[in-house]
PDB file of N, CA and C in Angstrom:
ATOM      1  N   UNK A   1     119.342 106.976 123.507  1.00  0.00           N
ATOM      2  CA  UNK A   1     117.915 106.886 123.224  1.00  0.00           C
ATOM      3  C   UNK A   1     117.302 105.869 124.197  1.00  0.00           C
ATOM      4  N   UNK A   2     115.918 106.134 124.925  1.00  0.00           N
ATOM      5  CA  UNK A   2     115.579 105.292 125.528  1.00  0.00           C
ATOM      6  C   UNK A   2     114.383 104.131 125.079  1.00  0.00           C
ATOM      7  N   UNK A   3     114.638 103.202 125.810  1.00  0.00           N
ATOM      8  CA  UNK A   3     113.548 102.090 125.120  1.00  0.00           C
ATOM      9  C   UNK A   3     112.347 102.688 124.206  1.00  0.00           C
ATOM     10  N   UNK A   4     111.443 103.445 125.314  1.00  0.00           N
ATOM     11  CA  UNK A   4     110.632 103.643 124.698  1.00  0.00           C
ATOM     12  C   UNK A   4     111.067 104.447 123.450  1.00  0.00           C
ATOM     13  N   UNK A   5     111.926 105.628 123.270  1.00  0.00           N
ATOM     14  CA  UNK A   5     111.778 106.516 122.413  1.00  0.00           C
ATOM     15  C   UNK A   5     112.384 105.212 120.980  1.00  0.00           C
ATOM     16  N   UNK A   6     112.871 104.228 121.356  1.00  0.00           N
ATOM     17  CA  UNK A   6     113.239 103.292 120.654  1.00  0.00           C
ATOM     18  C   UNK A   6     112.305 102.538 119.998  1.00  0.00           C
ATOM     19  N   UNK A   7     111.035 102.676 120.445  1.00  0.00           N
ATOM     20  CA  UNK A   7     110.190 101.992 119.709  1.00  0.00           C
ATOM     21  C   UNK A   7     108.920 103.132 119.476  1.00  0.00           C
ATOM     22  N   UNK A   8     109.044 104.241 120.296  1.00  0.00           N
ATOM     23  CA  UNK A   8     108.182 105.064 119.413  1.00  0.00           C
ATOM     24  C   UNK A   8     108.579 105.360 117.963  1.00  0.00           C
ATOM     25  N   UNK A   9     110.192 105.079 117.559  1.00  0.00           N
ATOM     26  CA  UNK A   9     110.473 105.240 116.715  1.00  0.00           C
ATOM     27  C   UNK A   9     110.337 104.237 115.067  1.00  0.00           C
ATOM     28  N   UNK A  10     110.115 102.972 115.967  1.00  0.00           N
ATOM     29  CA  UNK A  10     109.668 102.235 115.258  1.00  0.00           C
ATOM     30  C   UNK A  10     108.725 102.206 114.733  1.00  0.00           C
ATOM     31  N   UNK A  11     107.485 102.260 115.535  1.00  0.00           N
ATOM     32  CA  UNK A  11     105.931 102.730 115.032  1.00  0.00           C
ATOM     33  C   UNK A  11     106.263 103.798 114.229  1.00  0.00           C
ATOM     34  N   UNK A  12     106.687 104.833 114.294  1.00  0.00           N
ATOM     35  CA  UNK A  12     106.731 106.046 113.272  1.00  0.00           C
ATOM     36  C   UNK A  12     107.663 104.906 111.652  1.00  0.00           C
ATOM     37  N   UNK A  13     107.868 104.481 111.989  1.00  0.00           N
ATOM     38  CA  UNK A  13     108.470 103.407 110.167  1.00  0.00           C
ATOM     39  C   UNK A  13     108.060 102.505 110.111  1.00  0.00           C
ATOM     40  N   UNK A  14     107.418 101.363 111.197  1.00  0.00           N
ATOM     41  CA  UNK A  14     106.721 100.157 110.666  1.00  0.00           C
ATOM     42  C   UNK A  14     105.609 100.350 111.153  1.00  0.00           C
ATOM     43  N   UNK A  15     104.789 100.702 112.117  1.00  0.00           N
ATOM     44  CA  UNK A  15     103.759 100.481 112.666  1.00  0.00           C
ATOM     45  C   UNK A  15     103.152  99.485 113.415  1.00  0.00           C
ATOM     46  N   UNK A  16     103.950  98.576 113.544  1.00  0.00           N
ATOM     47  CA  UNK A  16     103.599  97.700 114.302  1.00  0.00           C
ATOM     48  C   UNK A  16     105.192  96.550 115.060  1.00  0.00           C
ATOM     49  N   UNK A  17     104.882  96.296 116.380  1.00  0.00           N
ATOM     50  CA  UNK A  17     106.143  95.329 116.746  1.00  0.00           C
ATOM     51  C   UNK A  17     106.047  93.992 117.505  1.00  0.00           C
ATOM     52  N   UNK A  18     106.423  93.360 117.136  1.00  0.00           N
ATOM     53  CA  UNK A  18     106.560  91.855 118.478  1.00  0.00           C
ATOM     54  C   UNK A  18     107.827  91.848 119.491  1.00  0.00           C
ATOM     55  N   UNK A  19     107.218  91.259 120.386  1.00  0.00           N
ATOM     56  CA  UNK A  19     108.693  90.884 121.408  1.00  0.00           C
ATOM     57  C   UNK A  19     109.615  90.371 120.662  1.00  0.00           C
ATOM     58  N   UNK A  20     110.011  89.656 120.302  1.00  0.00           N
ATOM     59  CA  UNK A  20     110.745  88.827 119.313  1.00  0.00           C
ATOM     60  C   UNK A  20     111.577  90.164 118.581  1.00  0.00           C
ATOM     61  N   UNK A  21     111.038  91.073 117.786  1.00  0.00           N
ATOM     62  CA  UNK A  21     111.349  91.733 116.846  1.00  0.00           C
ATOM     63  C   UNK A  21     112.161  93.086 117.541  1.00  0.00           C
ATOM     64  N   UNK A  22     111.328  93.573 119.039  1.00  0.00           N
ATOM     65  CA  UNK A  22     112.020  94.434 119.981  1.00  0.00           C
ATOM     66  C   UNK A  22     113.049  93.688 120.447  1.00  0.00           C
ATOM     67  N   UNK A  23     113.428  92.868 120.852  1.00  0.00           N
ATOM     68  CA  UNK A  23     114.714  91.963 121.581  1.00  0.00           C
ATOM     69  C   UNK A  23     115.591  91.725 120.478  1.00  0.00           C
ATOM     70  N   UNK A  24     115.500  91.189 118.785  1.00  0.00           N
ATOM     71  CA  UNK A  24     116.464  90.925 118.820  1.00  0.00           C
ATOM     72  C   UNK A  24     116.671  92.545 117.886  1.00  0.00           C
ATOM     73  N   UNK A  25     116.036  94.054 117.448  1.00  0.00           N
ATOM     74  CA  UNK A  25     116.258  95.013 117.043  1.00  0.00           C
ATOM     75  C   UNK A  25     116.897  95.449 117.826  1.00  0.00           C
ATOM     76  N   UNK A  26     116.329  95.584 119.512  1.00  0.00           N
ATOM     77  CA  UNK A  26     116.644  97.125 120.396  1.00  0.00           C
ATOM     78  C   UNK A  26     117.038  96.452 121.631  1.00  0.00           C
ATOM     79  N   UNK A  27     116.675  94.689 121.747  1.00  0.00           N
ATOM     80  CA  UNK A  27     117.257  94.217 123.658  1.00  0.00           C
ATOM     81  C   UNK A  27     116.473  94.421 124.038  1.00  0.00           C
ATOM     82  N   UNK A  28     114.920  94.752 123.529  1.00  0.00           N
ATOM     83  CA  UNK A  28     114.095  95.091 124.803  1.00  0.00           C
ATOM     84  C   UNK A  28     113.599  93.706 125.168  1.00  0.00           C
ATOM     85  N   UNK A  29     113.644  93.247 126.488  1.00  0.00           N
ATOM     86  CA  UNK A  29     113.101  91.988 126.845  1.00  0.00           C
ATOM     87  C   UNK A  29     111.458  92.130 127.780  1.00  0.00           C
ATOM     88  N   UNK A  30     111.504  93.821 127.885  1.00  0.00           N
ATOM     89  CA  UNK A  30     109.880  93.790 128.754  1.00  0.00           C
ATOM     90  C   UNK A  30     109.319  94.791 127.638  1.00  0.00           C
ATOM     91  N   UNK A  31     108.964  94.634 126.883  1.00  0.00           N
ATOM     92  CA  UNK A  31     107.772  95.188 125.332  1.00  0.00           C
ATOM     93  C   UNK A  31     106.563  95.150 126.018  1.00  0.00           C
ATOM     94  N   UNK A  32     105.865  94.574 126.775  1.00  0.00           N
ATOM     95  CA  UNK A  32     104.838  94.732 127.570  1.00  0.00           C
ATOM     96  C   UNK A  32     104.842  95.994 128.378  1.00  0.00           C
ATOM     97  N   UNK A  33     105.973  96.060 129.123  1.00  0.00           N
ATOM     98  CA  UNK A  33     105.638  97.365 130.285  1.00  0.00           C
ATOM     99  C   UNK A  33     105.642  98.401 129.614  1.00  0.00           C
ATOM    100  N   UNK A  34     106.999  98.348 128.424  1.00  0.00           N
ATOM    101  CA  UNK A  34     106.993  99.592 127.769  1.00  0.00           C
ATOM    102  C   UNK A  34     105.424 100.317 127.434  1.00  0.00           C
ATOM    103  N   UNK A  35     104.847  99.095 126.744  1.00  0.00           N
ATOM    104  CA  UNK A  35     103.555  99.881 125.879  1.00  0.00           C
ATOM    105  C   UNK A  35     102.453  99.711 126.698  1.00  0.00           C
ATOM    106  N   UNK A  36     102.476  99.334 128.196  1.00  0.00           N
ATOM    107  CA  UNK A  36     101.877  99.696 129.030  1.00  0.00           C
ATOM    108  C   UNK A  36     102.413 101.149 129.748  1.00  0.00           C
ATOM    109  N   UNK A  37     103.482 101.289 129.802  1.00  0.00           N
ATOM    110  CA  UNK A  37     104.025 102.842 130.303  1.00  0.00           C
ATOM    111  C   UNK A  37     103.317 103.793 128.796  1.00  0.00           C
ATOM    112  N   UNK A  38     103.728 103.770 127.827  1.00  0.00           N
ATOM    113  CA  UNK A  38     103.240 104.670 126.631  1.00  0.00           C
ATOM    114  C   UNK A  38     101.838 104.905 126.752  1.00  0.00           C
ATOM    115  N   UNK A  39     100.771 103.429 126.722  1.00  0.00           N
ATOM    116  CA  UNK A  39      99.406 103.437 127.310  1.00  0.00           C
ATOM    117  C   UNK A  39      99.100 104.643 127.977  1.00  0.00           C
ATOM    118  N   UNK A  40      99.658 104.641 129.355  1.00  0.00           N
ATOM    119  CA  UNK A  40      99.456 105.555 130.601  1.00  0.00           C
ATOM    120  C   UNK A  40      99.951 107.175 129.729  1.00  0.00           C
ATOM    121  N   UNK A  41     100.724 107.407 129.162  1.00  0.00           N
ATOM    122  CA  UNK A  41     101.044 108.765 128.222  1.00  0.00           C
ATOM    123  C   UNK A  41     100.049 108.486 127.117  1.00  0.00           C
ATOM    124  N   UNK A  42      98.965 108.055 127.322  1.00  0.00           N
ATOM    125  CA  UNK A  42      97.984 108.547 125.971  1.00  0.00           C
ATOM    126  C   UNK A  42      98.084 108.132 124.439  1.00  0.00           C
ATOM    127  N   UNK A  43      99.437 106.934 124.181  1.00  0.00           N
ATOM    128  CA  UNK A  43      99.514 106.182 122.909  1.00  0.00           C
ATOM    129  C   UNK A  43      98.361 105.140 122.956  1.00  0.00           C
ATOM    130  N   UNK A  44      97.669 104.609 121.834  1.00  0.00           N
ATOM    131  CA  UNK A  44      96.899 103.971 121.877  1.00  0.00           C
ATOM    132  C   UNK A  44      97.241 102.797 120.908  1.00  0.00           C
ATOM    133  N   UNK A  45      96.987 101.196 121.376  1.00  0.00           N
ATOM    134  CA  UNK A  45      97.598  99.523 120.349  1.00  0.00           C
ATOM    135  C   UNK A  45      96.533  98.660 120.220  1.00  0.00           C
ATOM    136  N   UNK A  46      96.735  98.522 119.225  1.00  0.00           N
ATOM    137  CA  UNK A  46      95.769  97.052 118.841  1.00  0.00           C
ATOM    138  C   UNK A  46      96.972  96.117 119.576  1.00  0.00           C
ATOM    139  N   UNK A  47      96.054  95.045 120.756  1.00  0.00           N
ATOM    140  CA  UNK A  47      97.005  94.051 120.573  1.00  0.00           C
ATOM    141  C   UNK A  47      96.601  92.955 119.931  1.00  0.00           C
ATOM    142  N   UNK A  48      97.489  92.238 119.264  1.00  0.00           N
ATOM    143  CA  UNK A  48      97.156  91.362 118.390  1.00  0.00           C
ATOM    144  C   UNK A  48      97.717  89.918 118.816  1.00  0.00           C
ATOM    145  N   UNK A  49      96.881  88.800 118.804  1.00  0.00           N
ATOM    146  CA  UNK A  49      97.592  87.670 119.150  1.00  0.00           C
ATOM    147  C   UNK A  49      97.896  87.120 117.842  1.00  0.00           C
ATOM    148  N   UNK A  50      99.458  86.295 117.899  1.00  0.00           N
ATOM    149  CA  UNK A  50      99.331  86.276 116.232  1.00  0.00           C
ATOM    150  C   UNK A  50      99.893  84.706 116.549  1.00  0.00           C
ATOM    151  N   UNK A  51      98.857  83.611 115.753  1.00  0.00           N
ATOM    152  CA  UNK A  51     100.132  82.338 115.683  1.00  0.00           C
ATOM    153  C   UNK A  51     100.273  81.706 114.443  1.00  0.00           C
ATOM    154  N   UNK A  52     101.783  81.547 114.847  1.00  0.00           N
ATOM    155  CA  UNK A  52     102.624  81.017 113.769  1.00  0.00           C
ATOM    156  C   UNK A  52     103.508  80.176 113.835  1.00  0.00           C
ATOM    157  N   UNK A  53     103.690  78.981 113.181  1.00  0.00           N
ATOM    158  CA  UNK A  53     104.046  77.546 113.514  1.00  0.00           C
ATOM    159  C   UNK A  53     103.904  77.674 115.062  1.00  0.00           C
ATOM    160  N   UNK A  54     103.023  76.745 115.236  1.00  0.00           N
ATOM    161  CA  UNK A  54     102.341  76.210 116.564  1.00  0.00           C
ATOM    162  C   UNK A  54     102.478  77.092 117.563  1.00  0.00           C
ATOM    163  N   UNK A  55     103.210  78.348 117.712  1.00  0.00           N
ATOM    164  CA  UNK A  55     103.400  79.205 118.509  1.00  0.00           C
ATOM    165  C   UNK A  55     102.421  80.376 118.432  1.00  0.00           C
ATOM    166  N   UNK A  56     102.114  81.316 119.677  1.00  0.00           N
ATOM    167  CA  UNK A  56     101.333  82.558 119.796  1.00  0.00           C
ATOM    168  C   UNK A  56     102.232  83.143 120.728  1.00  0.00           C
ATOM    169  N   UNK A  57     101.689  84.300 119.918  1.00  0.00           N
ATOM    170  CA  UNK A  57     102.376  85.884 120.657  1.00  0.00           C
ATOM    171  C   UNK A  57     102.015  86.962 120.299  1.00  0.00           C
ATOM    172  N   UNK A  58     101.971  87.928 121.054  1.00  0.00           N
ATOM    173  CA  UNK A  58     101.131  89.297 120.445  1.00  0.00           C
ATOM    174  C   UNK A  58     102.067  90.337 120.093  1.00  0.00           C
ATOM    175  N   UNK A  59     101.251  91.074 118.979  1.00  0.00           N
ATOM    176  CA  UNK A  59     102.092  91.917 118.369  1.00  0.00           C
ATOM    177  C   UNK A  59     101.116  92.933 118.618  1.00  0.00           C
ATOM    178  N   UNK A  60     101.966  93.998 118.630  1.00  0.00           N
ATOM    179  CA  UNK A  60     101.582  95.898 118.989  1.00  0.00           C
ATOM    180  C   UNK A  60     101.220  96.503 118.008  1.00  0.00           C
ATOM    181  N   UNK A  61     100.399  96.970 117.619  1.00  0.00           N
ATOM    182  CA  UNK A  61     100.289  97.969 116.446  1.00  0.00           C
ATOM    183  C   UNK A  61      99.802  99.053 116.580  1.00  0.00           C
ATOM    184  N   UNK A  62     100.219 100.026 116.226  1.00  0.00           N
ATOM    185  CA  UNK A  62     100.274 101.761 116.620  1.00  0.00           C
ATOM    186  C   UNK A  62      98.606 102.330 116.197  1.00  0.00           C
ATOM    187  N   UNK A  63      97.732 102.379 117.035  1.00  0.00           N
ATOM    188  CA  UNK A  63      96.290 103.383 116.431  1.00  0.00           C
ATOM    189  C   UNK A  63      96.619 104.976 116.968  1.00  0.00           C
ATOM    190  N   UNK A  64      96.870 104.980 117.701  1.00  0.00           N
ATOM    191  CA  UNK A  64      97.069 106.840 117.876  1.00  0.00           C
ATOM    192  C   UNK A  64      98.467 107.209 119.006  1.00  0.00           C
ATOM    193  N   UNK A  65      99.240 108.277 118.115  1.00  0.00           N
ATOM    194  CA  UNK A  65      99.971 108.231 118.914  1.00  0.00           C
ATOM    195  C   UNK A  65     100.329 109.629 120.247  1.00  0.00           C
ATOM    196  N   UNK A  66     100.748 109.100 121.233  1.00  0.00           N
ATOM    197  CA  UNK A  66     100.317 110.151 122.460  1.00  0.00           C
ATOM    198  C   UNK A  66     101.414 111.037 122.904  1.00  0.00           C
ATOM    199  N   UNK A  67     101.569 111.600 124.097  1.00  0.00           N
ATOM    200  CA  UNK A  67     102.606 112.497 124.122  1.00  0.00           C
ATOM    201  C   UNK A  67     103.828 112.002 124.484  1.00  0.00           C
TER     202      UNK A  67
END
């Protein structure tokens, strides 16, 4: 299975992901390009900056999904 289909799969059961949550689920260490490659195929994300204890980071969340 490839990255992406690895986290299209995710959105289809949680709907939403962080780097953090792709690296230590699936190893993905570039979650950015991925859902910039999906972007370019017509998936559409809220990105979300989220902070928590003194830290920020954005999390992905699925609005429409593309081919």
């Amino acid at each position: 299975m490839t990255q992406k289909e690895q986290i299209a799969a995710h959105f289809r059961a949680e709907g939403s992901i962080s780097q953090l949550e792709a690296f230590t689920r699936y190893k993905i260490m570039r979650l950015s390009e991925r859902i910039r490659e999906m972007e370019r195929r017509g998936w559409q994300f809220a990105h979300i900056t989220v902070a928590k204890n003194k830290k920020r980071f954005t999390e992905y969340c699925l609005i429409k999904r593309g081919s």
